[in-house]
N, C-alpha and C. Protein backbone atom coordinates (compact mmCIF):
# COMPACT_ATOMS: atom_id res chain seq x y z
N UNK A 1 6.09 13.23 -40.43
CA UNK A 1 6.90 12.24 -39.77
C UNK A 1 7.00 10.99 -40.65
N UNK A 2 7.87 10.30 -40.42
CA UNK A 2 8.35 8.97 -41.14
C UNK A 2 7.72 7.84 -40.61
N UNK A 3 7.87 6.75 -41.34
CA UNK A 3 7.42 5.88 -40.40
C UNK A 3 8.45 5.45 -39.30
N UNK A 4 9.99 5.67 -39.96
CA UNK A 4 10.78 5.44 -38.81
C UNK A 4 10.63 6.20 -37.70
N UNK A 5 10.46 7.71 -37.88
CA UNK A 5 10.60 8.24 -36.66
C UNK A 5 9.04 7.61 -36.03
N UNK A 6 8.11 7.64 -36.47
CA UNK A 6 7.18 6.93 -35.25
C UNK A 6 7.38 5.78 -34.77
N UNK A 7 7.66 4.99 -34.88
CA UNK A 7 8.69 4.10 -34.70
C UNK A 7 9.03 4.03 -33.44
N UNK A 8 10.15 4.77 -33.30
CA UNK A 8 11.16 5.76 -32.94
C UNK A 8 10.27 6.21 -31.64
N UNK A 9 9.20 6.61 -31.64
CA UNK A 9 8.33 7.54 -30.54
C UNK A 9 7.84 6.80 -29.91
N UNK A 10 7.59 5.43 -30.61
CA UNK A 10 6.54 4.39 -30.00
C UNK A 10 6.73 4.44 -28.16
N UNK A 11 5.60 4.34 -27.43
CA UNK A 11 5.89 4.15 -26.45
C UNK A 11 5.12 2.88 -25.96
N UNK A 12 5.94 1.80 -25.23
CA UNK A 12 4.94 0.61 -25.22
C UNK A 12 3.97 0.95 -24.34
N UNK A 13 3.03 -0.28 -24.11
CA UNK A 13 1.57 -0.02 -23.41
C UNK A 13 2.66 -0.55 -21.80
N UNK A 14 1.15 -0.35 -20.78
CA UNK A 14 1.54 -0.30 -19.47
C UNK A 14 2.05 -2.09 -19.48
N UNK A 15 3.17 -2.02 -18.16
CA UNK A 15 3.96 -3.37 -17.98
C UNK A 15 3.67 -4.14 -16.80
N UNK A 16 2.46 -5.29 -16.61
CA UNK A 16 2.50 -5.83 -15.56
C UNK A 16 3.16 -6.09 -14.69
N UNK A 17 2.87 -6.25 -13.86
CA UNK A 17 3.98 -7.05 -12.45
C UNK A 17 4.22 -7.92 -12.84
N UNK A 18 3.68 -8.79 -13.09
CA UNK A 18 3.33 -10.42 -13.44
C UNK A 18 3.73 -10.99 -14.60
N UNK A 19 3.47 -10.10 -15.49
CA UNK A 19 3.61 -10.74 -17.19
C UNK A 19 4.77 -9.25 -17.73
N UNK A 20 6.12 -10.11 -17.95
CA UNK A 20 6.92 -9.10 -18.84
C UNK A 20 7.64 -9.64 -19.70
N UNK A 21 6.63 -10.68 -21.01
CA UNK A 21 7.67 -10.82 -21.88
C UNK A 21 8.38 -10.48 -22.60
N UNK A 22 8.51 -9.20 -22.80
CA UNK A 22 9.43 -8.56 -23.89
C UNK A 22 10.64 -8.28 -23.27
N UNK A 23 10.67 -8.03 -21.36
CA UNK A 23 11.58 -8.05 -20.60
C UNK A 23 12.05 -6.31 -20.75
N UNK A 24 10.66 -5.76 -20.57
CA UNK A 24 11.21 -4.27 -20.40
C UNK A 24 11.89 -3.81 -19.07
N UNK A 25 12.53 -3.15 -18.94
CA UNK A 25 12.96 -3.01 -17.50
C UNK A 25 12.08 -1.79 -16.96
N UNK A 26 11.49 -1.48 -16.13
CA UNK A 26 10.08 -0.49 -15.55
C UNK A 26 10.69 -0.29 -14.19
N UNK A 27 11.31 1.37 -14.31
CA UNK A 27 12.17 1.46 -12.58
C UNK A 27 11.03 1.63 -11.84
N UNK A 28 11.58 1.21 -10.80
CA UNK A 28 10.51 0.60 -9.26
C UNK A 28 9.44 1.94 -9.21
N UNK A 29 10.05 3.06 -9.18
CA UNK A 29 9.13 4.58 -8.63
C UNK A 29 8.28 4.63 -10.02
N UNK A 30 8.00 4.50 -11.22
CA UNK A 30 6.90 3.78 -11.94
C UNK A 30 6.02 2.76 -11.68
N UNK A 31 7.24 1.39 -11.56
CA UNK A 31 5.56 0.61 -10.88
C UNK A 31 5.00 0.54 -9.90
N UNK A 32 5.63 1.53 -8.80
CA UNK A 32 4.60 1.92 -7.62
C UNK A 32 3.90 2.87 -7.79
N UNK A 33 3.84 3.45 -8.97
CA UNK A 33 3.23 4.70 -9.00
C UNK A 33 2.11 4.27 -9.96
N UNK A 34 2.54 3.39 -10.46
CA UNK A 34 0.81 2.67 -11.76
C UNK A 34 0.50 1.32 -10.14
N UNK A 35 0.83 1.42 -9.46
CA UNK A 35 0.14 0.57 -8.77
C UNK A 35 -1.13 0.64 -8.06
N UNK A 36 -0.71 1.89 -7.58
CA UNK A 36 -1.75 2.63 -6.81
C UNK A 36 -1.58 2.37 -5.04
N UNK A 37 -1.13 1.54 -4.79
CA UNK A 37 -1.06 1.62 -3.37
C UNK A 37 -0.35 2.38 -2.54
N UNK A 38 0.11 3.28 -3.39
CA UNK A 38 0.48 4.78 -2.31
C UNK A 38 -1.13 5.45 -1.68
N UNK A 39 -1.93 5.33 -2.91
CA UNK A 39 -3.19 6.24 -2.54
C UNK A 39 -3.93 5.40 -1.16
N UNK A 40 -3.67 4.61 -0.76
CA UNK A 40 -4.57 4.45 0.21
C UNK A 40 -3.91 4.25 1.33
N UNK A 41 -4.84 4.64 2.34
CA UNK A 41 -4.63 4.82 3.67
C UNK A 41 -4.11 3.38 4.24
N UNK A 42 -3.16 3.51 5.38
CA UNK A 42 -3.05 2.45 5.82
C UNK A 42 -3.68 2.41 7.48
N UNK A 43 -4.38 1.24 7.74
CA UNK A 43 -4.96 1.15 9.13
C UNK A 43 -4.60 -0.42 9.65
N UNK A 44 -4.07 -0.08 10.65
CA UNK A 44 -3.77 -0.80 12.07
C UNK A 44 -4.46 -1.51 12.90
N UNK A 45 -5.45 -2.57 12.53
CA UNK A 45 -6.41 -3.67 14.09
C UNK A 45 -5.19 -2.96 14.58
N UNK A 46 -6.35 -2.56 16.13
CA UNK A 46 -5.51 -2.53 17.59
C UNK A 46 -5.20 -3.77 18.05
N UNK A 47 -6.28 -4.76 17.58
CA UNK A 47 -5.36 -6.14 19.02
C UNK A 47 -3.85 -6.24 17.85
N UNK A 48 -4.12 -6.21 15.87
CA UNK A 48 -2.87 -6.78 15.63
C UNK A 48 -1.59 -5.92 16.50
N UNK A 49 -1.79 -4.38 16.58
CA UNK A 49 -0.65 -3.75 17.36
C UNK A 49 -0.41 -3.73 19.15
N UNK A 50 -1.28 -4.68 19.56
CA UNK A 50 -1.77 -5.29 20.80
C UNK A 50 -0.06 -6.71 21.32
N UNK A 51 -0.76 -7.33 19.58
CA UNK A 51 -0.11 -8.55 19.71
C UNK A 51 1.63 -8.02 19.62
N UNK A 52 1.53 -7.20 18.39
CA UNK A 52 3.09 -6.31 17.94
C UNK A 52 3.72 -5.79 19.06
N UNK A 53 3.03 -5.46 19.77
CA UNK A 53 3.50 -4.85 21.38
C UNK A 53 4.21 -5.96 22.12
N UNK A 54 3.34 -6.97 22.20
CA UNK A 54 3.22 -7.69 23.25
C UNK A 54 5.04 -8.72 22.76
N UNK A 55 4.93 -8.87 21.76
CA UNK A 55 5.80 -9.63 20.78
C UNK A 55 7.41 -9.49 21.15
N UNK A 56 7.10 -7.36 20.76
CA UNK A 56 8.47 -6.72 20.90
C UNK A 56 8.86 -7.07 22.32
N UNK A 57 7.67 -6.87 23.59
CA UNK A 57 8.47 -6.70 24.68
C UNK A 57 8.90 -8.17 25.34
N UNK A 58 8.29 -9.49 24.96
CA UNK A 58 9.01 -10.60 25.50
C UNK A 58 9.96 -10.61 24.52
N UNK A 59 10.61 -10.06 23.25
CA UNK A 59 12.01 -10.65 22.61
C UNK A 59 12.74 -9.92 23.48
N UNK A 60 12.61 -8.25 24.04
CA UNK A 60 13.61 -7.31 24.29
C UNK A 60 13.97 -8.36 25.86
N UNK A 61 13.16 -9.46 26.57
CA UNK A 61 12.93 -9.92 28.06
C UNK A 61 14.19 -11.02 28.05
């Protein structure tokens, strides 16, 4: 290989949320997927879905 073609292959390193100065563009289903917060479970306080209840039914009143 050349040096151009490696070059060429380069693949940059991983792209923060936060810090993107080179201004790579990183489609969304990548950075949720280096995020990691698919892997975890999501859980519900009962009083917060207590309060969520309570919320919905005086707007629907």
């Amino acid at each position: 290989m050349t040096v151009k073609e490696q070059q060429e292959w380069k693949i940059p390193p991983c792209i923060s949320n936060w810090k993107n100065a080179k201004g790579y563009t990183i489609p969304l289903d990548k950075r949720l997927a280096a995020d990691g917060r698919g892997l975890q479970t999501v859980h519900i306080n009962e009083n917060f879905a207590k309060l969520a209840e309570a919320l919905y039914i005086a707007d629907r009143k």
